[in-house]
C-alpha atoms as a PDB file:
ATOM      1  CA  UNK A   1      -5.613  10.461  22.646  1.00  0.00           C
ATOM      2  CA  UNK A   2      -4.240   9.781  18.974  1.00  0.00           C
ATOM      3  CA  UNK A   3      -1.270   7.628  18.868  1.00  0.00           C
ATOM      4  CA  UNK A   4       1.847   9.608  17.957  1.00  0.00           C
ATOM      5  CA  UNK A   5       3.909   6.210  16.590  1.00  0.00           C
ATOM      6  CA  UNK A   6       0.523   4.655  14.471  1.00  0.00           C
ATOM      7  CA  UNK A   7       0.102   8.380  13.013  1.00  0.00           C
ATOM      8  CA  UNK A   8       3.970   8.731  11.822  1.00  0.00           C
ATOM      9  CA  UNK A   9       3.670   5.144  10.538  1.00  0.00           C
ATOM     10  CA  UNK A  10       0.463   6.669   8.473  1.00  0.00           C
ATOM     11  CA  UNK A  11       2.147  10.084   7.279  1.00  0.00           C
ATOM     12  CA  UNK A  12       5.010   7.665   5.966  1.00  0.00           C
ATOM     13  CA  UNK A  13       3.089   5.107   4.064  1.00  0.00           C
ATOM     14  CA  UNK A  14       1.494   8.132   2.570  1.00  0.00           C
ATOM     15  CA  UNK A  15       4.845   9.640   1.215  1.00  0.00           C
ATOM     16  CA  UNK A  16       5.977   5.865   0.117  1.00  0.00           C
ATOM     17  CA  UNK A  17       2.783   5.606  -1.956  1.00  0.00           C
ATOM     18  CA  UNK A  18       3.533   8.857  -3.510  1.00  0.00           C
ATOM     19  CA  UNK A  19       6.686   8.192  -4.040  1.00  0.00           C
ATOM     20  CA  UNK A  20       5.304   5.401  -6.359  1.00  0.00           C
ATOM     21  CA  UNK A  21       2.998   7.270  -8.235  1.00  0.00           C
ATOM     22  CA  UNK A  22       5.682   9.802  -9.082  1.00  0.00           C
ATOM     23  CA  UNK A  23       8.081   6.356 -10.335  1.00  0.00           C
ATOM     24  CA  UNK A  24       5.381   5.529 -12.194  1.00  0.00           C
ATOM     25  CA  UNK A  25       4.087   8.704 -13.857  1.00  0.00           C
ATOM     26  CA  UNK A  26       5.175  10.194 -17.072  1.00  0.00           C
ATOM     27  CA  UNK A  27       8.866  11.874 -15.997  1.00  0.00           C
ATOM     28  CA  UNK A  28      10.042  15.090 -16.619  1.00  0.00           C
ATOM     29  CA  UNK A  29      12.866  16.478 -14.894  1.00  0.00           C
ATOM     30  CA  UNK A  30      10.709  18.328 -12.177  1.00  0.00           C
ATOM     31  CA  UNK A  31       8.938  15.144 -12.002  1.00  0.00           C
ATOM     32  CA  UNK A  32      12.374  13.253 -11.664  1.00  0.00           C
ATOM     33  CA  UNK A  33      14.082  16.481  -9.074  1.00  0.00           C
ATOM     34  CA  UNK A  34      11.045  15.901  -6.673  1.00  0.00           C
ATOM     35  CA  UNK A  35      11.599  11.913  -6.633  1.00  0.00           C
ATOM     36  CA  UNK A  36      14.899  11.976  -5.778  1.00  0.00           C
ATOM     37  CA  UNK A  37      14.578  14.538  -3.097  1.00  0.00           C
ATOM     38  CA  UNK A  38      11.033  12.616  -1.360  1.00  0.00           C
ATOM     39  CA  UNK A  39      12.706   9.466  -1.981  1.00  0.00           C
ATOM     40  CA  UNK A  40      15.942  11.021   0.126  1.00  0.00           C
ATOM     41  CA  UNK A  41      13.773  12.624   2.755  1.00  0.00           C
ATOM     42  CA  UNK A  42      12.025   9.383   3.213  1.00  0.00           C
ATOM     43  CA  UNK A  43      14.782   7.134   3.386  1.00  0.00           C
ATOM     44  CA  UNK A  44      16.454   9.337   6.201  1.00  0.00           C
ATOM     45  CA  UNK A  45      12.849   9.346   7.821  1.00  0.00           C
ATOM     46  CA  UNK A  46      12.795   5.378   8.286  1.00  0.00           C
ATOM     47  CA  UNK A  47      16.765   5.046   8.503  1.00  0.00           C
ATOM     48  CA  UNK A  48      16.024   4.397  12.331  1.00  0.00           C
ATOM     49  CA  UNK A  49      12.744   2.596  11.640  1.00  0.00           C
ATOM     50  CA  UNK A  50      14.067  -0.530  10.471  1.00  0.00           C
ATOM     51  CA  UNK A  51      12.734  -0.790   7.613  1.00  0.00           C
ATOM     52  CA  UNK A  52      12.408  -3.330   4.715  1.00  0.00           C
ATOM     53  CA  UNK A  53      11.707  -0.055   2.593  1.00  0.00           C
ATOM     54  CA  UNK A  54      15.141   2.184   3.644  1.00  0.00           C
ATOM     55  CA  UNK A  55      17.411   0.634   1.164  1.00  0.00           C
ATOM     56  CA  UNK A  56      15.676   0.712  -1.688  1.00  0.00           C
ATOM     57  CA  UNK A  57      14.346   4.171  -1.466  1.00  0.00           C
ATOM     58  CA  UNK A  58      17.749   4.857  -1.527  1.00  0.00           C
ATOM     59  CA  UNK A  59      19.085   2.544  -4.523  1.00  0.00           C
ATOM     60  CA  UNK A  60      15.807   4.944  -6.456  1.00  0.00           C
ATOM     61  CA  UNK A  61      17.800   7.909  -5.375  1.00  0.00           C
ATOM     62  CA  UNK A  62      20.823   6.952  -6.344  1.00  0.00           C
ATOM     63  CA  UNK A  63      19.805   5.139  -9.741  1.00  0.00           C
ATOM     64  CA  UNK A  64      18.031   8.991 -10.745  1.00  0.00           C
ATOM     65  CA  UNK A  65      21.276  10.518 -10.337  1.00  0.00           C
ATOM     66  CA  UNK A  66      22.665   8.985 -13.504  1.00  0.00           C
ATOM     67  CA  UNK A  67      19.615   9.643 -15.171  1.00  0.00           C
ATOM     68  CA  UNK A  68      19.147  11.848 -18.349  1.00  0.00           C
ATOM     69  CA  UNK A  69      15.381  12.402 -18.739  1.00  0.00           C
ATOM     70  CA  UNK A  70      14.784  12.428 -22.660  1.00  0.00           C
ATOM     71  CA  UNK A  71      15.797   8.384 -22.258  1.00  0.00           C
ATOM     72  CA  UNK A  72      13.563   7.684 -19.109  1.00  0.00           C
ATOM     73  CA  UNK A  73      10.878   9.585 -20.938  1.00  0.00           C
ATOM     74  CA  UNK A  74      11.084   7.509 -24.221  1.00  0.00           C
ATOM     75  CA  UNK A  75      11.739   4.445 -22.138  1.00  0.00           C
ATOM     76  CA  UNK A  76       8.129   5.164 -20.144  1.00  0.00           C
ATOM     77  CA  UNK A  77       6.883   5.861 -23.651  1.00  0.00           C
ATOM     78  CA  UNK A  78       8.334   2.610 -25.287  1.00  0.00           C
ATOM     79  CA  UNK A  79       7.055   0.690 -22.243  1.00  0.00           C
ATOM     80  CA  UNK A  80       2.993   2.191 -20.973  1.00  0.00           C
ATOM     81  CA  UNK A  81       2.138   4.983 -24.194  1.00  0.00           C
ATOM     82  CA  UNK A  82       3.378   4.406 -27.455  1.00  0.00           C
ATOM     83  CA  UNK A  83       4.029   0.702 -27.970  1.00  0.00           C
ATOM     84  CA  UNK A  84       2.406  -0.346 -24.974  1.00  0.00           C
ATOM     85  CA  UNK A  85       5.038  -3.188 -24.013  1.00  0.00           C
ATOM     86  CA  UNK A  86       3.611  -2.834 -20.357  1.00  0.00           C
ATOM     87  CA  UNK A  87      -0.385  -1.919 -20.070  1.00  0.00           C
ATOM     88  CA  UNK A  88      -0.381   0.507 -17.320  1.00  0.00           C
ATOM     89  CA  UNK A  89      -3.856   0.522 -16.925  1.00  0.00           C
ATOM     90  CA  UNK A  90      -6.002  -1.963 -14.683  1.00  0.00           C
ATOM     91  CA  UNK A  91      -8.558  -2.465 -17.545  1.00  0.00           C
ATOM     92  CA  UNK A  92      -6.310  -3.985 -19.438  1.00  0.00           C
ATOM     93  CA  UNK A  93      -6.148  -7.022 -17.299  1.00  0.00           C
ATOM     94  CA  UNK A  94      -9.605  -7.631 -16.777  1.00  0.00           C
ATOM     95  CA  UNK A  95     -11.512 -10.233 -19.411  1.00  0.00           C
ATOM     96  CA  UNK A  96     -14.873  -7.858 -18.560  1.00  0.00           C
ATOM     97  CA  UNK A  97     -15.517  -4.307 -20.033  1.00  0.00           C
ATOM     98  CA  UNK A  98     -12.860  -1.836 -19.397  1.00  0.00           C
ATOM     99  CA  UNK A  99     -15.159   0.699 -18.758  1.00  0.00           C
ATOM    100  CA  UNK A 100     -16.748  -0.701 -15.860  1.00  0.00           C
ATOM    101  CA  UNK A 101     -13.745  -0.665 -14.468  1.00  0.00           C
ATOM    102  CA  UNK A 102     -12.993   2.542 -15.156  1.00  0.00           C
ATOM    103  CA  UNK A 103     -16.344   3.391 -13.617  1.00  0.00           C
ATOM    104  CA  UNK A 104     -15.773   1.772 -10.768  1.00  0.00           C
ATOM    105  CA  UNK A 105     -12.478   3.198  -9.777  1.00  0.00           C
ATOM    106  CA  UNK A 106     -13.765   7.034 -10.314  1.00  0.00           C
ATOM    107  CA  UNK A 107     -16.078   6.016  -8.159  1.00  0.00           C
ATOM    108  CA  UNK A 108     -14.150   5.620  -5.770  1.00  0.00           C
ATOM    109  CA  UNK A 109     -12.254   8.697  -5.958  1.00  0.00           C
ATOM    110  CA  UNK A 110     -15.383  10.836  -6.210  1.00  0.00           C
ATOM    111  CA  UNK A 111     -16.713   9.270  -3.395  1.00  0.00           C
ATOM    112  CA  UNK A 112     -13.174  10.815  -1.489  1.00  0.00           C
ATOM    113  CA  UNK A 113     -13.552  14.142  -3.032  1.00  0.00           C
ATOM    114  CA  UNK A 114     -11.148  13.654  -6.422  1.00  0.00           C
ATOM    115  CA  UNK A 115     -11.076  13.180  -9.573  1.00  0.00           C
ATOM    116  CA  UNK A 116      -8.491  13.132 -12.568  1.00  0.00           C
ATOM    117  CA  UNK A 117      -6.791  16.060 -13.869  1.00  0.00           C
ATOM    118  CA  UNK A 118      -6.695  16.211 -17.794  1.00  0.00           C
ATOM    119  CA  UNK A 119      -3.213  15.287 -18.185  1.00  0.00           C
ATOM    120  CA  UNK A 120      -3.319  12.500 -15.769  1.00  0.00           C
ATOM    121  CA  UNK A 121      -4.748   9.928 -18.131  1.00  0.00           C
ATOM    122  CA  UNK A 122      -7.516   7.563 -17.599  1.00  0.00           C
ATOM    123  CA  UNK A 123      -8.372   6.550 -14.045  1.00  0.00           C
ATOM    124  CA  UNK A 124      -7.468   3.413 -13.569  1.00  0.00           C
ATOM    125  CA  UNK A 125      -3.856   3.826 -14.390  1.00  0.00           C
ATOM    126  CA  UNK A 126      -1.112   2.736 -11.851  1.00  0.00           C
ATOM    127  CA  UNK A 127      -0.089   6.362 -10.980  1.00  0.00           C
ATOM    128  CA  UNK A 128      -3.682   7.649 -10.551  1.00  0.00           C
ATOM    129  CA  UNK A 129      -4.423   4.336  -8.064  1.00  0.00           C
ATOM    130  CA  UNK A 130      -1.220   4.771  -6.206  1.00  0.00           C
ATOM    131  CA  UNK A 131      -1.830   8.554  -5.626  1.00  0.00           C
ATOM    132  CA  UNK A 132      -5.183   7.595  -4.427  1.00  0.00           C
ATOM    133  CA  UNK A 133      -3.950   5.316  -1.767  1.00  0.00           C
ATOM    134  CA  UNK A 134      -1.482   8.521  -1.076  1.00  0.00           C
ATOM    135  CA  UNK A 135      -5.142  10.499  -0.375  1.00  0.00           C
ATOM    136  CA  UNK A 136      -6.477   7.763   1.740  1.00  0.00           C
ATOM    137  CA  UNK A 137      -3.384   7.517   3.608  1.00  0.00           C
ATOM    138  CA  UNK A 138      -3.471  11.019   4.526  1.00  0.00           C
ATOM    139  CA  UNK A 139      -7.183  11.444   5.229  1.00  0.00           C
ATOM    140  CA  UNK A 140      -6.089   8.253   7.722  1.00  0.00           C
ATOM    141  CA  UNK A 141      -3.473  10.301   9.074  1.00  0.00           C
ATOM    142  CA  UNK A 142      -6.142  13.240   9.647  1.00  0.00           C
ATOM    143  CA  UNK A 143      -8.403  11.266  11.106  1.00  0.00           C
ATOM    144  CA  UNK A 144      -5.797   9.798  13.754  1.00  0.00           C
ATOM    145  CA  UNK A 145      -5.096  12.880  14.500  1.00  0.00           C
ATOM    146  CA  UNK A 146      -8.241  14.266  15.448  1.00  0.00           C
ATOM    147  CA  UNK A 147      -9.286  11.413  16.822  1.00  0.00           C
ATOM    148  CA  UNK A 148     -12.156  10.762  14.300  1.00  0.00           C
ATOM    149  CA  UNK A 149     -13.305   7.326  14.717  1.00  0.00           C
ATOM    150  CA  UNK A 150     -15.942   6.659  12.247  1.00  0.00           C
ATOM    151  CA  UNK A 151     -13.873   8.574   9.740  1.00  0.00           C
ATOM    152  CA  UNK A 152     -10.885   6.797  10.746  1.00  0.00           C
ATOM    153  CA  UNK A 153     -12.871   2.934   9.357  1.00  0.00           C
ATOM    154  CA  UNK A 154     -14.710   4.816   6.617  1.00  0.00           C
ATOM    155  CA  UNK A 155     -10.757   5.566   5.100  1.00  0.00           C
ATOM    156  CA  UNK A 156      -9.519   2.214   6.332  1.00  0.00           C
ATOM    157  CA  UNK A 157     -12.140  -0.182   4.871  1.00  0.00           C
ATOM    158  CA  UNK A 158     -11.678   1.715   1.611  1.00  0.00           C
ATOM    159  CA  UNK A 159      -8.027   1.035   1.537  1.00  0.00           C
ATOM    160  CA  UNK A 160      -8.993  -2.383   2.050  1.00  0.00           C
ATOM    161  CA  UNK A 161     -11.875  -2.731  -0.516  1.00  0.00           C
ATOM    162  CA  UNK A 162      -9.359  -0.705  -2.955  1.00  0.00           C
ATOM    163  CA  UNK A 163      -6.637  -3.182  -2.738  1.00  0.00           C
ATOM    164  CA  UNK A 164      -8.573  -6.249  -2.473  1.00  0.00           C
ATOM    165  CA  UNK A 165     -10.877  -4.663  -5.653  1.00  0.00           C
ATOM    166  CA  UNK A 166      -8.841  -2.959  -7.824  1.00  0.00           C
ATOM    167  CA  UNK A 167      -5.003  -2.208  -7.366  1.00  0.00           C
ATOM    168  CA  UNK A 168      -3.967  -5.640  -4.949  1.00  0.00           C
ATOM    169  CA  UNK A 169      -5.631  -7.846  -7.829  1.00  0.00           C
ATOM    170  CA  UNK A 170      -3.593  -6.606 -10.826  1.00  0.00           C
ATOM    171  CA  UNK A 171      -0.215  -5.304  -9.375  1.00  0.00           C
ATOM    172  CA  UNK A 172       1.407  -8.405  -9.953  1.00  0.00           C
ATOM    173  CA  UNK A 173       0.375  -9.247 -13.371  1.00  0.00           C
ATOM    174  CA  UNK A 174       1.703  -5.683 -14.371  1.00  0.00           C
ATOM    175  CA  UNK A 175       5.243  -5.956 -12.329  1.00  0.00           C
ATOM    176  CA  UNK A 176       5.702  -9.270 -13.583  1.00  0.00           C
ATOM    177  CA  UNK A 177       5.049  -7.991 -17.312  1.00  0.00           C
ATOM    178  CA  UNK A 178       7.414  -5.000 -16.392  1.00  0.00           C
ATOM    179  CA  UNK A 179      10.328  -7.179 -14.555  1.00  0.00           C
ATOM    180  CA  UNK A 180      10.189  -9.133 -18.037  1.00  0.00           C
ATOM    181  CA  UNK A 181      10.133  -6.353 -20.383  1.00  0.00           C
ATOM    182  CA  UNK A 182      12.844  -4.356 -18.785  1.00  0.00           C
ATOM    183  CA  UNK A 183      16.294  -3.714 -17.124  1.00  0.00           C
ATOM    184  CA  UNK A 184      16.353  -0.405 -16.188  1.00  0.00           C
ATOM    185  CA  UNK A 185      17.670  -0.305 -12.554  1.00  0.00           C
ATOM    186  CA  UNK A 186      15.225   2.903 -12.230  1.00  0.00           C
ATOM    187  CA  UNK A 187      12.163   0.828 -12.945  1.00  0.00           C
ATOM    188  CA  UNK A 188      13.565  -2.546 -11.650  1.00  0.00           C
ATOM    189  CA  UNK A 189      13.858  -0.832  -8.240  1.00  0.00           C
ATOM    190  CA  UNK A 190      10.258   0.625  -8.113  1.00  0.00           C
ATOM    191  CA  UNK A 191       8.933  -1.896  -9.245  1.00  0.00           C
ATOM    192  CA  UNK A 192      10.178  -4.328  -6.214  1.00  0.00           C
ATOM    193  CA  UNK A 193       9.077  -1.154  -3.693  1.00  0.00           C
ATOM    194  CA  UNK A 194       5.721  -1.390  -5.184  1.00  0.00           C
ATOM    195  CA  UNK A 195       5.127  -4.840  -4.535  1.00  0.00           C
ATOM    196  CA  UNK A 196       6.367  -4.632  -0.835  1.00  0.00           C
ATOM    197  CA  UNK A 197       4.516  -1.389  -0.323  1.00  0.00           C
ATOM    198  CA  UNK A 198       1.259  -3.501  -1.375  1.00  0.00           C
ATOM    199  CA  UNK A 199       2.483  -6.442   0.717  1.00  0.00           C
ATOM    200  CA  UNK A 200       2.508  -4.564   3.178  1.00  0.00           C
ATOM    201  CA  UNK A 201      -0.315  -2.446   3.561  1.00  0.00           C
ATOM    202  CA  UNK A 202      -2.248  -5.492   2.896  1.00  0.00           C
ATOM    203  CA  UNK A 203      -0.401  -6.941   6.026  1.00  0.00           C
ATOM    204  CA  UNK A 204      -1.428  -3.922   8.016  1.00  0.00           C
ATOM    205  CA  UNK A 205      -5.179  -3.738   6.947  1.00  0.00           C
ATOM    206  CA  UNK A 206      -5.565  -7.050   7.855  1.00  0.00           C
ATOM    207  CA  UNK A 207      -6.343  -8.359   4.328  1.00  0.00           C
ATOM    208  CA  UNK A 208      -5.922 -12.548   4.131  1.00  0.00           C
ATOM    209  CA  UNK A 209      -5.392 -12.838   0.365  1.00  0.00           C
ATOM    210  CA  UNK A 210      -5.482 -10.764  -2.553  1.00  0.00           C
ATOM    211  CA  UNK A 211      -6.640 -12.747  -5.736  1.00  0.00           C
ATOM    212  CA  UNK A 212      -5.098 -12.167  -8.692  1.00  0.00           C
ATOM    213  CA  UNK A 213      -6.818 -11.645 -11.848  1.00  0.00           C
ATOM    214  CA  UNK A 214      -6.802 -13.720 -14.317  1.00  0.00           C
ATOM    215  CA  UNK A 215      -5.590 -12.874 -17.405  1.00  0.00           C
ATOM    216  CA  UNK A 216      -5.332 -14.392 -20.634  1.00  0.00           C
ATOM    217  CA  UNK A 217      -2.397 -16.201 -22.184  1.00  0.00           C
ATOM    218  CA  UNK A 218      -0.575 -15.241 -19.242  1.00  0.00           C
ATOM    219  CA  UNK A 219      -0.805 -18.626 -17.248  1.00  0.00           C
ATOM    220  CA  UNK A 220       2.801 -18.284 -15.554  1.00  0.00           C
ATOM    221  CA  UNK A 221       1.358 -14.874 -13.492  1.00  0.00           C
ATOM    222  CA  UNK A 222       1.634 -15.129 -10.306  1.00  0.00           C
ATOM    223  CA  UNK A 223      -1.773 -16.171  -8.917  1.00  0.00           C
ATOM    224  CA  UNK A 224      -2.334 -14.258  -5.373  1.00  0.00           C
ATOM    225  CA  UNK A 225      -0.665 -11.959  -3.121  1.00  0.00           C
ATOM    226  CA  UNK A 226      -0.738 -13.627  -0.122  1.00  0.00           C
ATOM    227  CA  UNK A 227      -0.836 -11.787   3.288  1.00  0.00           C
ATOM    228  CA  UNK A 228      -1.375 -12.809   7.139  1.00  0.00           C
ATOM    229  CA  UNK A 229      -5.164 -13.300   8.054  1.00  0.00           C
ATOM    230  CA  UNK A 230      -6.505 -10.837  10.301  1.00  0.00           C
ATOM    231  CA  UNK A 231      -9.164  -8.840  11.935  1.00  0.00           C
ATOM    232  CA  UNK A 232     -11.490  -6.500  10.230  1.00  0.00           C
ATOM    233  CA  UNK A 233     -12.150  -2.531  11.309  1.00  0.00           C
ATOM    234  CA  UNK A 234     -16.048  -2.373  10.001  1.00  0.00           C
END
C-alpha cells in the first residue's frame, strides 16, 4: 500500500520547487499572478504541517502584492540577462567547459523525457534545474502512488545525483552573489526558500554533504552545504 502522508509530503515539495522556478524565471505579470496564487495555496497547504517553509511562502505572497512588473522585469534583467550582476547559469561557476555542463544537465532531462522550450534559455539555468526537480518530484509522487518500486529509486537516486552533481554544488555560490547584489524583499525572500528547499531535500534523500564548487576570486563562498549522513535507496 502507498503511503498517503510520504506521497502528500512528495506532491508538496513538488509545488515548492516550482514555486522556485517561477521566482526565478523571467516575470511577467501572468508569471507573477500564478506565483502569488501557488505560493498562497501552498502556504495554506503546510499551515498545519509545521513547517520551516509556511512563513516565507507567505512573506513571497505578500512582497508580489506591491509589485509593479516593468521594475521586477528590469530588475531580473539588470541582475541574470543584460548586465549579468548575478550568472544564473551553472556553467558559469565551473573552471571546466561550460558546455559539458550543459551537456550533462540535458542529459539528464532527456533521460526523464524533457527538454527545453525555446524561450526557456540554456539548460543549465536555475529555473530550468529547479523545474526539473519539480518533474522528478512528481514522477516520485507517481510512482508512490502506484506503488512502483524500481521506478520509485530510479527518480530518487536522480534527485540525489542531480543535487549532489549539478544544482546542490552551485546554489550557494549563486545566492550568496544574489544576497550581495540585491535588496529586493521579492528576491531576498526566494532566495532564503531556495536554500532551505535544497537543505532540505538533501536532508530527505539522505545526501551527507554537498561540495561546493569552487570558483574563482570568490574565496569568501560558502564552501559546502552540509546535511545529516544517511542511508542510500540504490
Amino acid at each position: 500500500m502507498s503511503n498517503p502522508e510520504t506521497l502528500n509530503q512528495t506532491l508538496l515539495r513538488a509545488d515548492l520547487w516550482r514555486v522556485l522556478a517561477l521566482a526565478f524565471s523571467s516575470p511577467t505579470s501572468q508569471s507573477l499572478d500564478d506565483l502569488k496564487a501557488l505560493s498562497e495555496d501552498l502556504a495554506s497547504a503546510l499551515k498545519n504541517e509545521n513547517s520551516p517553509f509556511q512563513e516565507g511562502l507567505c512573506e513571497l505572497a505578500r512582497s508580489i502584492k506591491d509589485l509593479d512588473p516593468a521594475e521586477l522585469e528590469h530588475e531580473f534583467n539588470a541582475l541574470f540577462s543584460m548586465d549579468v550582476m548575478v550568472p544564473a547559469y551553472e556553467g558559469s561557476y565551473q573552471r571546466i567547459e561550460r558546455g559539458a555542463v550543459v551537456g550533462d544537465v540535458a542529459g539528464y532531462y532527456k533521460a526523464f523525457g524533457l527538454g527545453t522550450v525555446d524561450n526557456s534559455g540554456p539548460p543549465d539555468s536555475i529555473w530550468n534545474e529547479l523545474a526539473f526537480l519539480c518533474w522528478l518530484s512528481l514522477k516520485e509522487g507517481y510512482a508512490i502512488e502506484q506503488e512502483m518500486e524500481e521506478a520509485l529509486c530510479i527518480t530518487r537516486d536522480a534527485m540525489r545525483e542531480f543535487l549532489q552533481d549539478h544544482l546542490g554544488r552551485w546554489v550557494g555560490a549563486f545566492s550568496h552573489r544574489l544576497l550581495a547584489t540585491t535588496g529586493t524583499p521579492f528576491y531576498v525572500t526566494a532566495t532564503h526558500l531556495l536554500l532551505a528547499a535544497v537543505s532540505r531535500a538533501a536532508d530527505e534523500l539522505d545526501i551527507g554533504e554537498i561540495d561546493a564548487l569552487e570558483v574563482s576570486g570568490q574565496s569568501e563562498e560558502p564552501n559546502a552545504v552540509a546535511c545529516p549522513m544517511g542511508g542510500t535507496c540504490s
